[in-house]
PDB file of N, CA and C in Angstrom:
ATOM      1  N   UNK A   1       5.305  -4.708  19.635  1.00  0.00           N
ATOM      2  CA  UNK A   1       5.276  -3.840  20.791  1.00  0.00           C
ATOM      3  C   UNK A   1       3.876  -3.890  21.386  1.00  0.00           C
ATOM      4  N   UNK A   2       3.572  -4.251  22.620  1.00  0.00           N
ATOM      5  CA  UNK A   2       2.675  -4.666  23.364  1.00  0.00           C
ATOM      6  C   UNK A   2       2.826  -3.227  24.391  1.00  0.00           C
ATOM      7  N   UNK A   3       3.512  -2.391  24.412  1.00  0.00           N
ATOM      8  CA  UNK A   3       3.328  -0.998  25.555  1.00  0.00           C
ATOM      9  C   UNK A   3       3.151   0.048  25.111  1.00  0.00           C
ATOM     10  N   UNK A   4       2.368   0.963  24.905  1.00  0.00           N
ATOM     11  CA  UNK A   4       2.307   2.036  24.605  1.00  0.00           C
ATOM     12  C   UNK A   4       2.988   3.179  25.330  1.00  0.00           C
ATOM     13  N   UNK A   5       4.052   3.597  24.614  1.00  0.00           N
ATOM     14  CA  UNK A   5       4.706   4.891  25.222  1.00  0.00           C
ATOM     15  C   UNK A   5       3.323   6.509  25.582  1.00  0.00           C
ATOM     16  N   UNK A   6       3.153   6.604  26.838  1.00  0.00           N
ATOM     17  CA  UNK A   6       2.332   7.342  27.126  1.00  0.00           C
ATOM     18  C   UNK A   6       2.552   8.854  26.809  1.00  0.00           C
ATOM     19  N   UNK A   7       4.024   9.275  26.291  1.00  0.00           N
ATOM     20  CA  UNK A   7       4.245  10.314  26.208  1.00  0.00           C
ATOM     21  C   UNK A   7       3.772  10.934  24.322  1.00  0.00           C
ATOM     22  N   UNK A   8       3.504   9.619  24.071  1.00  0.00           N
ATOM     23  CA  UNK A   8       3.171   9.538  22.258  1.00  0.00           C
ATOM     24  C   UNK A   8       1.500  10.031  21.835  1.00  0.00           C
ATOM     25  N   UNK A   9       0.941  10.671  23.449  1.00  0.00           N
ATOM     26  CA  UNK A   9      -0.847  11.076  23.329  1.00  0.00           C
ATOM     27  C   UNK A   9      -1.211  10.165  22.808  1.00  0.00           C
ATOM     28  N   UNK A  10      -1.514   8.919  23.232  1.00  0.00           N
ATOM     29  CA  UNK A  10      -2.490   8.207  23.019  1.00  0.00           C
ATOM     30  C   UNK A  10      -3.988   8.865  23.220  1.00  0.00           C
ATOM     31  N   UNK A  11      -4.983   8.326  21.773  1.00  0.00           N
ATOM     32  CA  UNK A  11      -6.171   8.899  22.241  1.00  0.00           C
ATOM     33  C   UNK A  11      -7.416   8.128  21.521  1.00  0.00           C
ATOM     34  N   UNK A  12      -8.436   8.187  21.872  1.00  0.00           N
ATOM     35  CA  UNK A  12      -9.503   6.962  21.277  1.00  0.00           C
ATOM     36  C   UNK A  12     -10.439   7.891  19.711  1.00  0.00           C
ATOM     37  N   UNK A  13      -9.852   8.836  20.044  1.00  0.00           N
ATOM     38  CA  UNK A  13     -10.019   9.354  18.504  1.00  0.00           C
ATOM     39  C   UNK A  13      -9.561   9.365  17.382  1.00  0.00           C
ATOM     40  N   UNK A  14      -8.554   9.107  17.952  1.00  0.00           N
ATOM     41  CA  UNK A  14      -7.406   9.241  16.267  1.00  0.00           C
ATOM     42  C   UNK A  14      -7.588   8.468  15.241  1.00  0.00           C
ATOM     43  N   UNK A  15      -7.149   8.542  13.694  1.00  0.00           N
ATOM     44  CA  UNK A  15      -7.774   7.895  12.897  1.00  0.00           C
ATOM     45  C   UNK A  15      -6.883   6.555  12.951  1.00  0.00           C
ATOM     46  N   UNK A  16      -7.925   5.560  12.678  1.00  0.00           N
ATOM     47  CA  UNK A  16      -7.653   4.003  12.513  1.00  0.00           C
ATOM     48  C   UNK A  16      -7.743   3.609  11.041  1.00  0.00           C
ATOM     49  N   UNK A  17      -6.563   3.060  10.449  1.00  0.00           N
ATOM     50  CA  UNK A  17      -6.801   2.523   8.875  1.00  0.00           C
ATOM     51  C   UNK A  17      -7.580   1.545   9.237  1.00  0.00           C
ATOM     52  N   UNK A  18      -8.337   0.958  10.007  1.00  0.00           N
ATOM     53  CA  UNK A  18      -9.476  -0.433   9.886  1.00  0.00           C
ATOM     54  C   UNK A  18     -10.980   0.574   9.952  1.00  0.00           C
ATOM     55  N   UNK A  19     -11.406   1.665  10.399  1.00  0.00           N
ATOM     56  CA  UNK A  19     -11.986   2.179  10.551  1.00  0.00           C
ATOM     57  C   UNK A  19     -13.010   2.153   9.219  1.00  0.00           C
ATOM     58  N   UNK A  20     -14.382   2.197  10.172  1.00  0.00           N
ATOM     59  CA  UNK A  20     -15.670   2.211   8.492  1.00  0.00           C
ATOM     60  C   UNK A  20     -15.173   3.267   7.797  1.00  0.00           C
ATOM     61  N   UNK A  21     -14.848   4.033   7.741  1.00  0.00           N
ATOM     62  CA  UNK A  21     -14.616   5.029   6.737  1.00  0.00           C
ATOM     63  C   UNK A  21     -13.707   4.768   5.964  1.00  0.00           C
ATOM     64  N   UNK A  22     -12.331   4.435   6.686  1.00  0.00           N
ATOM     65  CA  UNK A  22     -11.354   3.956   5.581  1.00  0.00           C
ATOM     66  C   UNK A  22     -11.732   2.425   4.558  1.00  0.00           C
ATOM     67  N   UNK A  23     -12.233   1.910   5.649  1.00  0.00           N
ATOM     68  CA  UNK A  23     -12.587   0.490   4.405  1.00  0.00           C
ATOM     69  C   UNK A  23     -13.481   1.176   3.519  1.00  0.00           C
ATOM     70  N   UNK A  24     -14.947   1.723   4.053  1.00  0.00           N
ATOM     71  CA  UNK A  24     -15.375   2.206   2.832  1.00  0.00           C
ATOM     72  C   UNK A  24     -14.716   2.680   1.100  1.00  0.00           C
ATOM     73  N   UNK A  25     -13.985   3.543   1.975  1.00  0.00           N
ATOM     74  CA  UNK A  25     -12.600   4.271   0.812  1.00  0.00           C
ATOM     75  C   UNK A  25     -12.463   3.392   0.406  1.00  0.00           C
ATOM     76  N   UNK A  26     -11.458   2.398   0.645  1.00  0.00           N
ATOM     77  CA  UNK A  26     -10.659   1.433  -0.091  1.00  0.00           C
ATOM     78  C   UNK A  26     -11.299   0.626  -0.777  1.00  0.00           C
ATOM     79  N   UNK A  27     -12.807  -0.001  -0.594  1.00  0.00           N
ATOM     80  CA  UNK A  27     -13.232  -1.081  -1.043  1.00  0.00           C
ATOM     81  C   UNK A  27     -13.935  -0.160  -2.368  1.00  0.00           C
ATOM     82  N   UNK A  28     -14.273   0.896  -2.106  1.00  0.00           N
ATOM     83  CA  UNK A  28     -14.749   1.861  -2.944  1.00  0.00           C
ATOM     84  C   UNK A  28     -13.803   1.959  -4.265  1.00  0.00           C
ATOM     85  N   UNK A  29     -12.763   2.437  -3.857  1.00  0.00           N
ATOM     86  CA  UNK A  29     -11.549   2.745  -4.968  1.00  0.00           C
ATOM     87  C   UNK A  29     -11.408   1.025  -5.646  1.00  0.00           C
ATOM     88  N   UNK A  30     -11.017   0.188  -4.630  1.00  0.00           N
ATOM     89  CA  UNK A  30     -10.944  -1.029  -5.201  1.00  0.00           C
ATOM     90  C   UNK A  30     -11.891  -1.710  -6.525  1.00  0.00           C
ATOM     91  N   UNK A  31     -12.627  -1.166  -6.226  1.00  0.00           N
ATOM     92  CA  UNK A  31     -14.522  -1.669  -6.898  1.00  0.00           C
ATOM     93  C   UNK A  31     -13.746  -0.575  -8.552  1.00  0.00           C
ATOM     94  N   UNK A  32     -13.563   0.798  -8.027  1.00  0.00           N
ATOM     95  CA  UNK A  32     -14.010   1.371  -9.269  1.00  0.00           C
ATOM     96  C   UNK A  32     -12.793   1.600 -10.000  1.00  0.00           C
ATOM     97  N   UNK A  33     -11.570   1.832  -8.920  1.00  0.00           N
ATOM     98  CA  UNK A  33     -10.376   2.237 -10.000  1.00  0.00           C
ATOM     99  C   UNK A  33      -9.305   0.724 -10.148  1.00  0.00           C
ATOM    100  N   UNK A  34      -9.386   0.071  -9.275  1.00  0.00           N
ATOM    101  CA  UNK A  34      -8.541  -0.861  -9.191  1.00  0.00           C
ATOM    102  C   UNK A  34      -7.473  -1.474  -7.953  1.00  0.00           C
ATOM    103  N   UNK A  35      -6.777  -1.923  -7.859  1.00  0.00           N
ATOM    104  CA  UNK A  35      -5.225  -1.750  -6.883  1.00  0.00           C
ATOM    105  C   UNK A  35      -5.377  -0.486  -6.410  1.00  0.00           C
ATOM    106  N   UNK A  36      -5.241  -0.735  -4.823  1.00  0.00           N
ATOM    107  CA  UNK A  36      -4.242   0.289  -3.981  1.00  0.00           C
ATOM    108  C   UNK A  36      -2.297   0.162  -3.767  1.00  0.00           C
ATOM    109  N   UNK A  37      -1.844   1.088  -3.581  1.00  0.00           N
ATOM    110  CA  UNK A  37      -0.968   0.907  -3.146  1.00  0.00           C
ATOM    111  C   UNK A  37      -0.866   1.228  -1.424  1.00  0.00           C
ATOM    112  N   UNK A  38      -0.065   0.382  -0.555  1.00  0.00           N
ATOM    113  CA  UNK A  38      -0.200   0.803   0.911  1.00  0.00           C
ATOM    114  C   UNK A  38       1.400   0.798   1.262  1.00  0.00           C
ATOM    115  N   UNK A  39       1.587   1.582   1.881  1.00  0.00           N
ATOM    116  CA  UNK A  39       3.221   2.203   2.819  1.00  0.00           C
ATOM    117  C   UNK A  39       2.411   1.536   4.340  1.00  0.00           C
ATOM    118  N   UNK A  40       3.189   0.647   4.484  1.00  0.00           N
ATOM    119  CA  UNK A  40       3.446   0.273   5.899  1.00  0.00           C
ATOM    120  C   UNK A  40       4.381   0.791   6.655  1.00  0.00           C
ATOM    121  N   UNK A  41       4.421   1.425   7.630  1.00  0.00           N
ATOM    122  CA  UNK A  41       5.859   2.267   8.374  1.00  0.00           C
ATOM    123  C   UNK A  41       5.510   1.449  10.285  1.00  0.00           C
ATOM    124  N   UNK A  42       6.340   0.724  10.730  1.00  0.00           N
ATOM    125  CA  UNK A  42       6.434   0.457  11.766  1.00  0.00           C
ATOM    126  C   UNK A  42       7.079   1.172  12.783  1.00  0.00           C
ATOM    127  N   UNK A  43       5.802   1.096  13.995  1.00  0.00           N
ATOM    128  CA  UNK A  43       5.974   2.244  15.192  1.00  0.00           C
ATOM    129  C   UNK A  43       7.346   2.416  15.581  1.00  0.00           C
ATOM    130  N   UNK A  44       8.186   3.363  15.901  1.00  0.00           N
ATOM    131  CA  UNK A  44       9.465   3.591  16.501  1.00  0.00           C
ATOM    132  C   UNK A  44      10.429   3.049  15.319  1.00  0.00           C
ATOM    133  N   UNK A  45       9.993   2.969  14.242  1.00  0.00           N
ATOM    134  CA  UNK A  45      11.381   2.296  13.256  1.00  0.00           C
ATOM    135  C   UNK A  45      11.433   0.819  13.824  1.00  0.00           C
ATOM    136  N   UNK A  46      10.648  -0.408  14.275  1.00  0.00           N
ATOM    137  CA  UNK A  46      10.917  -1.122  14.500  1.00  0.00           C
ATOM    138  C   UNK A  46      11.986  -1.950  13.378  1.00  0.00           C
ATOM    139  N   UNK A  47      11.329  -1.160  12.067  1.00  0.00           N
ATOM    140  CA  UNK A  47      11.922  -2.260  10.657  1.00  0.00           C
ATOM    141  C   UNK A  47      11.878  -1.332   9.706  1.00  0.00           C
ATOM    142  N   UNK A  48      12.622  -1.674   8.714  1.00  0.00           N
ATOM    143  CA  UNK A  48      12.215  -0.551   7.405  1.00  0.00           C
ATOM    144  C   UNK A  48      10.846  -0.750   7.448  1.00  0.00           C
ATOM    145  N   UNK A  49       9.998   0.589   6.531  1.00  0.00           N
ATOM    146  CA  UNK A  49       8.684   0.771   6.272  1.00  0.00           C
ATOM    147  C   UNK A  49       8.832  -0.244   4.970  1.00  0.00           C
ATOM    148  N   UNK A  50       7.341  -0.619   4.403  1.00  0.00           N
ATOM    149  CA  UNK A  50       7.171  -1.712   3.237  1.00  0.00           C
ATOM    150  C   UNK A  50       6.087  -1.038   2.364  1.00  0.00           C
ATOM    151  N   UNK A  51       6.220  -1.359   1.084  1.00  0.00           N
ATOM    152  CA  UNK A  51       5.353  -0.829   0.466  1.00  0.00           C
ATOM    153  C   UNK A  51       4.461  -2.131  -0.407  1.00  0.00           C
ATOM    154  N   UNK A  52       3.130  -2.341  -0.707  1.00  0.00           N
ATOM    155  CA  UNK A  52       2.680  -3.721  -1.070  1.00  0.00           C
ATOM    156  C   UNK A  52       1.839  -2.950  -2.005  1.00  0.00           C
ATOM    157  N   UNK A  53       0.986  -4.048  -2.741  1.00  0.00           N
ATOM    158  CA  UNK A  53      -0.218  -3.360  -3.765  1.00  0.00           C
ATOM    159  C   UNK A  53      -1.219  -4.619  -3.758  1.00  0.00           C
ATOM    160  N   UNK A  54      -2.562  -4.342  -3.078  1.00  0.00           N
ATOM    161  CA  UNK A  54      -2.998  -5.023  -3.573  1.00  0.00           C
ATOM    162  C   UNK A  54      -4.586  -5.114  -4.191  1.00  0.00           C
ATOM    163  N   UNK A  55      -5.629  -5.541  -4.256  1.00  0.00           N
ATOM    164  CA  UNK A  55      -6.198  -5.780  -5.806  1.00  0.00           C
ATOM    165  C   UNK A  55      -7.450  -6.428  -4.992  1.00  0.00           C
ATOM    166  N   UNK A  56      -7.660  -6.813  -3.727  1.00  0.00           N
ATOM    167  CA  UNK A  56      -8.554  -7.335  -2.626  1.00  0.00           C
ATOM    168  C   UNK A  56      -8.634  -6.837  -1.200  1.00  0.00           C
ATOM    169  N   UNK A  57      -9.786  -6.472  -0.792  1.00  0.00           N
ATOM    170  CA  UNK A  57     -10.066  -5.788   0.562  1.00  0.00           C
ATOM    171  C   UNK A  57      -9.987  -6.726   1.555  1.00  0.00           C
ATOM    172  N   UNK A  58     -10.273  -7.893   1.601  1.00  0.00           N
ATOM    173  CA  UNK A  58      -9.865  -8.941   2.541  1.00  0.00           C
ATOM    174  C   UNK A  58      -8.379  -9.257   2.416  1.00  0.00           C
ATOM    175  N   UNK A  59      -7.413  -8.967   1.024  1.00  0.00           N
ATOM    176  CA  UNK A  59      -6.220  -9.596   1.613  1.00  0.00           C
ATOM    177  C   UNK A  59      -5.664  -8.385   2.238  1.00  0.00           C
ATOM    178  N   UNK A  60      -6.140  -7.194   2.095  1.00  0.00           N
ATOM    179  CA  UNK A  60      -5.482  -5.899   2.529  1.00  0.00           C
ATOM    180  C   UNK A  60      -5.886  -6.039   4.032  1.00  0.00           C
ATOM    181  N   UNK A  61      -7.131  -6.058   4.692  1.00  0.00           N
ATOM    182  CA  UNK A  61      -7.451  -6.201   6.110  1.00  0.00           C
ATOM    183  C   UNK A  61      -6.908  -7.481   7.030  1.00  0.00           C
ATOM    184  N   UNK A  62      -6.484  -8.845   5.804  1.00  0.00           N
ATOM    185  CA  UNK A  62      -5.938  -9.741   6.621  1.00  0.00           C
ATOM    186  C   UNK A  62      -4.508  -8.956   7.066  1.00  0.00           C
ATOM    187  N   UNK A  63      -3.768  -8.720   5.723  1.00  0.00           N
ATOM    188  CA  UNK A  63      -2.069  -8.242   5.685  1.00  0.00           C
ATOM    189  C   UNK A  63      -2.112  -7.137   7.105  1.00  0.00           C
ATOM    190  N   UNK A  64      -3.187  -6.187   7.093  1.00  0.00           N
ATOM    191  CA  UNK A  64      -3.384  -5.081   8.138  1.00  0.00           C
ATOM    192  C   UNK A  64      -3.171  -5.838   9.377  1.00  0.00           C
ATOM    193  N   UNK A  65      -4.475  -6.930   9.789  1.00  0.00           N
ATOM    194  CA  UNK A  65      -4.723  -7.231  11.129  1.00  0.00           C
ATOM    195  C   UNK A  65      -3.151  -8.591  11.460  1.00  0.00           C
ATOM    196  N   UNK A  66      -2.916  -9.250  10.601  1.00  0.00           N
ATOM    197  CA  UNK A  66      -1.310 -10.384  10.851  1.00  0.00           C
ATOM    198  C   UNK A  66       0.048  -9.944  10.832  1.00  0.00           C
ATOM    199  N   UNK A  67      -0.202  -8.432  10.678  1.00  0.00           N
ATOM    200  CA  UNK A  67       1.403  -8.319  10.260  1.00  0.00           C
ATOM    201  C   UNK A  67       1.359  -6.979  11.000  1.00  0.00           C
ATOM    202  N   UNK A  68       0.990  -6.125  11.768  1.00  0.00           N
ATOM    203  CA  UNK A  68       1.065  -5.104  12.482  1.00  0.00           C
ATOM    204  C   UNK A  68       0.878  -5.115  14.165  1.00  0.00           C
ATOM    205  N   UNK A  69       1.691  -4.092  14.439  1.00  0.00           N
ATOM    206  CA  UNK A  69       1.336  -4.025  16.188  1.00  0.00           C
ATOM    207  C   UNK A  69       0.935  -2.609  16.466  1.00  0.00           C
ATOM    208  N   UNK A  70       0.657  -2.558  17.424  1.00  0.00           N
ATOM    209  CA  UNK A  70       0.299  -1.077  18.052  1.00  0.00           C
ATOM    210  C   UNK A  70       1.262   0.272  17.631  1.00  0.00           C
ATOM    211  N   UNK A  71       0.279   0.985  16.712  1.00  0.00           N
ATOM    212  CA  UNK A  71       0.890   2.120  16.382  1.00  0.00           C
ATOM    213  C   UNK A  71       1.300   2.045  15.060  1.00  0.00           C
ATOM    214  N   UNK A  72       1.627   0.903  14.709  1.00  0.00           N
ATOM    215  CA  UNK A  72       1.757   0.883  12.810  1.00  0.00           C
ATOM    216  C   UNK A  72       1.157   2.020  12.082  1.00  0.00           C
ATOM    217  N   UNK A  73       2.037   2.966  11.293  1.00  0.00           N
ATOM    218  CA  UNK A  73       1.035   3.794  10.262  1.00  0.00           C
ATOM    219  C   UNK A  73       1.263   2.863   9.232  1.00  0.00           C
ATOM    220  N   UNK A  74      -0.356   3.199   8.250  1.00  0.00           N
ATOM    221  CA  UNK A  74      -0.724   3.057   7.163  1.00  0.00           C
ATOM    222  C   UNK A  74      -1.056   4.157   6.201  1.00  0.00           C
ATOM    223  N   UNK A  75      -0.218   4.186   4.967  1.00  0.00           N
ATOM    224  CA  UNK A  75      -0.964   5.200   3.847  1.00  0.00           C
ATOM    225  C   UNK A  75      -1.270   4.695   2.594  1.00  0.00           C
ATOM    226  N   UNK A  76      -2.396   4.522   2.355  1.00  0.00           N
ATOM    227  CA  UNK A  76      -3.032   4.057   0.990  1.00  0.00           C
ATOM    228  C   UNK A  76      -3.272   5.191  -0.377  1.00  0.00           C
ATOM    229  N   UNK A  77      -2.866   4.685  -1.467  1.00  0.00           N
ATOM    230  CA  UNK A  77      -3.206   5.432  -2.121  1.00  0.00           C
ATOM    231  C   UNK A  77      -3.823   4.448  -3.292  1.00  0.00           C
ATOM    232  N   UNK A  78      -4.565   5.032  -4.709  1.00  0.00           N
ATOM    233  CA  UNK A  78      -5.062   4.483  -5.887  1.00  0.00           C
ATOM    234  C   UNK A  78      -3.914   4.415  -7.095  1.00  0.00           C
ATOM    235  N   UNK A  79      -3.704   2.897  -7.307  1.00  0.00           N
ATOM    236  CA  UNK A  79      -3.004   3.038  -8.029  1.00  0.00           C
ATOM    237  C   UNK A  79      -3.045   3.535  -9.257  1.00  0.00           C
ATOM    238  N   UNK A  80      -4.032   3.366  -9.666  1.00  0.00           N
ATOM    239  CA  UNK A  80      -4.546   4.488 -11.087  1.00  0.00           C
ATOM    240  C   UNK A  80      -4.579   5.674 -11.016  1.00  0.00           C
ATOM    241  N   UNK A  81      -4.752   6.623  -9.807  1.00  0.00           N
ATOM    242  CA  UNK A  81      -4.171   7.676  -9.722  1.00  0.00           C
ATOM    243  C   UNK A  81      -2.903   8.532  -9.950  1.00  0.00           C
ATOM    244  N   UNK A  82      -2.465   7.667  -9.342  1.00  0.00           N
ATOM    245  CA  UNK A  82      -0.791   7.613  -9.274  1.00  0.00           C
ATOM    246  C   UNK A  82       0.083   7.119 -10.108  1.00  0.00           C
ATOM    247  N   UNK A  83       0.005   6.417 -10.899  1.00  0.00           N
ATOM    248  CA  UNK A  83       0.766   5.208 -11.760  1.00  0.00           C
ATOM    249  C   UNK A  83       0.379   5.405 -12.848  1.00  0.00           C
ATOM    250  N   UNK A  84       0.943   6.624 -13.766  1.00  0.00           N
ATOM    251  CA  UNK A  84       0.712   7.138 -15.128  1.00  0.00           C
ATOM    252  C   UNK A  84       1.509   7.048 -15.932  1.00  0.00           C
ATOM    253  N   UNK A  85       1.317   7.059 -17.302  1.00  0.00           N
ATOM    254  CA  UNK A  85       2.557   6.864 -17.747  1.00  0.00           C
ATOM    255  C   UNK A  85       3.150   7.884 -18.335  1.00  0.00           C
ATOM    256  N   UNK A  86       3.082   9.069 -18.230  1.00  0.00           N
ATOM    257  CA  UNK A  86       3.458  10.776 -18.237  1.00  0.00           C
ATOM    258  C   UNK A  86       4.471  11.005 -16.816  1.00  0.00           C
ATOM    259  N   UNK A  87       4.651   9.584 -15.622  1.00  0.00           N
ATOM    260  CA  UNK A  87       5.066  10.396 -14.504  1.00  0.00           C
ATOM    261  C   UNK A  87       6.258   9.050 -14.376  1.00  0.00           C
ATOM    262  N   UNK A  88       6.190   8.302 -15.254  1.00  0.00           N
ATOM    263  CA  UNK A  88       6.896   6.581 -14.747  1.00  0.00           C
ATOM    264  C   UNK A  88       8.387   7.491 -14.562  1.00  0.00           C
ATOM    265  N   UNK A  89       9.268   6.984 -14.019  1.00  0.00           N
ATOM    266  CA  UNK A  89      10.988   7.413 -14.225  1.00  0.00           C
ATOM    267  C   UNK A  89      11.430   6.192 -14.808  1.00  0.00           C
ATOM    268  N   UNK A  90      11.196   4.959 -15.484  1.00  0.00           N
ATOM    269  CA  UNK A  90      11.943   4.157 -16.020  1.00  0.00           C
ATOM    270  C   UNK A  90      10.673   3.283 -16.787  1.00  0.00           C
ATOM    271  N   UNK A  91      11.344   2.547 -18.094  1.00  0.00           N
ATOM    272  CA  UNK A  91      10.018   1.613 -18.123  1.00  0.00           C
ATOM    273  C   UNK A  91      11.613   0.643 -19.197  1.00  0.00           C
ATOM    274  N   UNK A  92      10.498  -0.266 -19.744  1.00  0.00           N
ATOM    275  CA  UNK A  92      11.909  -1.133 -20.795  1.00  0.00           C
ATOM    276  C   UNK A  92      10.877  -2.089 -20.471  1.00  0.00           C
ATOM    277  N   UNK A  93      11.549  -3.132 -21.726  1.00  0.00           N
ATOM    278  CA  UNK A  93      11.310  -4.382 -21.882  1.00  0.00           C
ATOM    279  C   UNK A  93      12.829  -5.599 -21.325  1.00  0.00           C
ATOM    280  N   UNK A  94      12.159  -6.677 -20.840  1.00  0.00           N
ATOM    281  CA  UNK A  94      13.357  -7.918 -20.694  1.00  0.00           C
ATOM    282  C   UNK A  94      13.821  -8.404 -21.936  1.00  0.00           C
ATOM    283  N   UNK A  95      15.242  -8.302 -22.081  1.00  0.00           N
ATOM    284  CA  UNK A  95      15.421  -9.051 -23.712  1.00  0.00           C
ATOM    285  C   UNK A  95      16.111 -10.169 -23.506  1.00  0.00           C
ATOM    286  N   UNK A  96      16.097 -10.947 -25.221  1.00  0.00           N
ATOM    287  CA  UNK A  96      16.353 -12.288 -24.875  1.00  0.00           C
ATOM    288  C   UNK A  96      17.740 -12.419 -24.934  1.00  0.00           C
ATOM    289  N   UNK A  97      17.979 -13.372 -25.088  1.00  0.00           N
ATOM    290  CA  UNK A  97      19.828 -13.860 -25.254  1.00  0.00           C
ATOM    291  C   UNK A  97      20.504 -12.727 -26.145  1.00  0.00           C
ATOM    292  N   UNK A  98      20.038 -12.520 -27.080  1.00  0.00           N
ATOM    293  CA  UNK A  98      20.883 -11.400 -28.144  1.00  0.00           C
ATOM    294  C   UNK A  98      21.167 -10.488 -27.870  1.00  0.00           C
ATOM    295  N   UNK A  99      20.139  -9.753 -26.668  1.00  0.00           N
ATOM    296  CA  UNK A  99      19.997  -8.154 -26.295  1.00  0.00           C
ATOM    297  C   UNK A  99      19.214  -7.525 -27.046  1.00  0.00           C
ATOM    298  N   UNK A 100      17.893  -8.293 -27.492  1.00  0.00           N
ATOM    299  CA  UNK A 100      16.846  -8.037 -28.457  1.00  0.00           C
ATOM    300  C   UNK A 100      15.344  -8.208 -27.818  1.00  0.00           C
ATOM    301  N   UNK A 101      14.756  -6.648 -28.002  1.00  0.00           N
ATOM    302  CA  UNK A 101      13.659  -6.292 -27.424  1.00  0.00           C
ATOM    303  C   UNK A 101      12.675  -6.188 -28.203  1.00  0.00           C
ATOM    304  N   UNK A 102      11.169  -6.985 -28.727  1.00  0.00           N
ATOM    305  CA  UNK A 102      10.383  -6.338 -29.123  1.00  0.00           C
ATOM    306  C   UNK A 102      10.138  -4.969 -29.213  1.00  0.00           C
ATOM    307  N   UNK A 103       9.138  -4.468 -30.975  1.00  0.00           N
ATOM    308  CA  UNK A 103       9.160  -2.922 -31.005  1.00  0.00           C
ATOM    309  C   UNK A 103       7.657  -3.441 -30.772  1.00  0.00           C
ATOM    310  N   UNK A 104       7.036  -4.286 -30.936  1.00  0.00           N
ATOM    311  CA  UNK A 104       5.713  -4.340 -30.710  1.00  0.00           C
ATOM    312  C   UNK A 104       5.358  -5.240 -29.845  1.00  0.00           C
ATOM    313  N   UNK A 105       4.026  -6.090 -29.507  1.00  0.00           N
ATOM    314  CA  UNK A 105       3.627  -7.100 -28.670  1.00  0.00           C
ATOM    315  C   UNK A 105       2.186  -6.584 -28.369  1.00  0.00           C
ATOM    316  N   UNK A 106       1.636  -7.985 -27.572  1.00  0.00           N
ATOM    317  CA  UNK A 106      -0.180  -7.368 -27.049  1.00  0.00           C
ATOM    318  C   UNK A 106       0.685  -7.338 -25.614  1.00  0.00           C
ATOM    319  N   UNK A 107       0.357  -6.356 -24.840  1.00  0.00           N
ATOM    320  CA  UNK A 107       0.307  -6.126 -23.665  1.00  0.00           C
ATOM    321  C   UNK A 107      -0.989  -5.549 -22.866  1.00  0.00           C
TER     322      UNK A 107
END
């Protein structure tokens, strides 16, 4: 989408996920906790929203600036924040031919 619906207040303030502050954030969290997770939601429902994770501030600002148009929200969060294992709703192992799961392993 190349037009901005004028009735949507467009304004030169509003917050920008490319913005110094947000990279700061992210490259920050990146450095100390690890992976973000990001919710992509496209303007007007163009497409389902997407959810990605990733582990680099350049592939996050490339994915930002190649794959979005005007009005895209973005919400980032830390995946170490979030991703505990007191809060998982499912976890398991893949088993082999038998239907036999390791009780141990290095993970």
């Amino acid at each position: 989408m190349k037009i901005r619906p004028e009735a949507d207040d467009w304004r030169p303030e509003g917050k920008k996920i490319l913005s110094t502050e947000n990279l700061a954030i992210i490259r920050r969290t990146l450095e100390d906790e690890g992976p973000i997770i990001v919710e992509h939601w496209h303007y007007y429902g163009s497409r389902s929203s997407g959810r990605f994770v990733f582990e680099d501030i350049d592939e996050f600002v490339a994915y930002v600036e190649g794959n979005s148009v005007i009005g895209d929200a973005f919400h980032v969060w830390s995946f170490a924040a979030v991703c505990k294992d007191d809060n998982e709703i499912a976890s398991g192992k893949f088993p082999d031919e038998d239907g036999c799961v390791p009780r141990k392993g290095a993970y």
